[in-house]
Protein backbone atom coordinates (compact mmCIF):
# COMPACT_ATOMS: atom_id res chain seq x y z
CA UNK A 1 43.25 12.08 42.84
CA UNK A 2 43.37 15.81 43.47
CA UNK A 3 44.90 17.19 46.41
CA UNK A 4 43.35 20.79 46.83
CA UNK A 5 40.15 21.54 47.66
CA UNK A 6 39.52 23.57 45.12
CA UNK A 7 40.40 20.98 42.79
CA UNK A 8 38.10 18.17 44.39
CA UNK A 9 35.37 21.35 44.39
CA UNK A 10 36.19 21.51 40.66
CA UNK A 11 35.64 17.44 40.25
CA UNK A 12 32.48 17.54 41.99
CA UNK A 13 31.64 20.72 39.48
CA UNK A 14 32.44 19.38 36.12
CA UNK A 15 30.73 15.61 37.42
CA UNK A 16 27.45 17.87 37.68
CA UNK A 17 27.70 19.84 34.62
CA UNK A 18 28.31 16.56 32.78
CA UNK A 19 24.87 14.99 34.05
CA UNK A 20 23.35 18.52 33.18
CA UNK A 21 24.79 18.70 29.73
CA UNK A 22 24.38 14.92 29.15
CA UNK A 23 20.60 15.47 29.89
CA UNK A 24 20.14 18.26 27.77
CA UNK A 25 21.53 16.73 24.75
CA UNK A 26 19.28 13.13 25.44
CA UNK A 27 16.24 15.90 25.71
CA UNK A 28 17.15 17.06 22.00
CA UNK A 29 17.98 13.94 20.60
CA UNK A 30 14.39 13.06 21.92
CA UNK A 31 12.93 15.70 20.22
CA UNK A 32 14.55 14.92 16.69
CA UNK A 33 13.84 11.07 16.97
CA UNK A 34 9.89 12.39 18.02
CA UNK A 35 10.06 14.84 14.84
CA UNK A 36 10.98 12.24 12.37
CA UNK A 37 8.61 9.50 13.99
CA UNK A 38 5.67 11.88 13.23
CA UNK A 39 6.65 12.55 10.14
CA UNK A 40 6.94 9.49 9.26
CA UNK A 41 3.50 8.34 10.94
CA UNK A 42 2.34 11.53 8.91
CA UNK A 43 1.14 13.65 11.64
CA UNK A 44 2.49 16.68 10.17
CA UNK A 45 0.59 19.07 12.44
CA UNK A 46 2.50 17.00 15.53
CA UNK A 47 5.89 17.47 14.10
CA UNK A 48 4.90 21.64 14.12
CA UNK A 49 4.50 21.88 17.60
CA UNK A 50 7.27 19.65 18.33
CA UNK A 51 9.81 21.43 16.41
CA UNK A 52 8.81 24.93 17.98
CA UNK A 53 10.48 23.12 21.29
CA UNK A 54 13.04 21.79 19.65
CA UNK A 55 13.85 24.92 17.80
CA UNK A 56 13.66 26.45 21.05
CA UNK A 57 15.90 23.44 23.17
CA UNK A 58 18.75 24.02 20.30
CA UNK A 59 18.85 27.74 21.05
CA UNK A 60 19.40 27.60 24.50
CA UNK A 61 21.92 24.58 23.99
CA UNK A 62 24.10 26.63 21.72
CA UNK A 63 23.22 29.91 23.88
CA UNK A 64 25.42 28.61 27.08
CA UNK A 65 27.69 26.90 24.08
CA UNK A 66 26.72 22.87 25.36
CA UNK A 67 26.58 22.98 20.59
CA UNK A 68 28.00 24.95 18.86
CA UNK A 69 25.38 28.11 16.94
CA UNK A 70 25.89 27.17 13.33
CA UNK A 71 25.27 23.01 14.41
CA UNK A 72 21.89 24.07 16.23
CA UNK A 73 20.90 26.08 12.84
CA UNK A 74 21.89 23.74 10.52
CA UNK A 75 19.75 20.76 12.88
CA UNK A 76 16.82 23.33 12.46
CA UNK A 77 16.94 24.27 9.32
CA UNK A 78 17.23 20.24 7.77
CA UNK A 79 14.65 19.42 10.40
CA UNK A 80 12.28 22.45 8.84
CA UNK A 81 12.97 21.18 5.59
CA UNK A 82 12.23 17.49 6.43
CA UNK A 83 8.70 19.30 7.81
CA UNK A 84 8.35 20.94 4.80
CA UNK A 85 8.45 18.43 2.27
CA UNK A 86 6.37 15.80 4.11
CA UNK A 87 3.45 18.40 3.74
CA UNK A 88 4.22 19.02 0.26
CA UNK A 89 1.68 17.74 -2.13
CA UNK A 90 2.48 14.87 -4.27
CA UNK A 91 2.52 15.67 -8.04
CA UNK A 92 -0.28 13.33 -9.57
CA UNK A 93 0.47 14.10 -13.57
């Protein structure tokens, strides 16, 4: 148990930013599981809109560094190309 107050301040701190950052990440893993659901259920036009917030949730998660920049581009960038191909056209030949 800490002794100083500013280490009990610091406990109470980091307990809060942990809810926060827990939160956060739920919220994006939400959005991804949303994504691929509509996909799958082929709402394509769904899974637009929803990625623009997701796009924008992974920005602002690797903005105050709760992921790291390259993870949040490389989640948008496989999610855009999971988008992308479900609205592709089959090849009937």
């Amino acid at each position: 148990m800490a002794n100083l107050r500013s280490s009990k301040k610091d406990i109470r701190r980091t307990a809060r930013r942990t809810e926060l950052n827990t939160q956060k990440k739920s919220k994006i893993r939400t959005f991804a599981k949303n994504i691929i659901k509509s996909i799958k259920d082929g709402d394509v036009d769904k899974a637009k809109t929803l990625y623009v917030s997701y796009s924008s949730l992974l920005d602002k998660a690797a903005k105050v560094n709760l992921i790291h920049p390259k993870n949040a581009d490389r989640k948008k960038s496989r999610m855009a190309i999971a988008i992308h191909k479900s609205q592709a056209p089959t090849a009937t030949a």
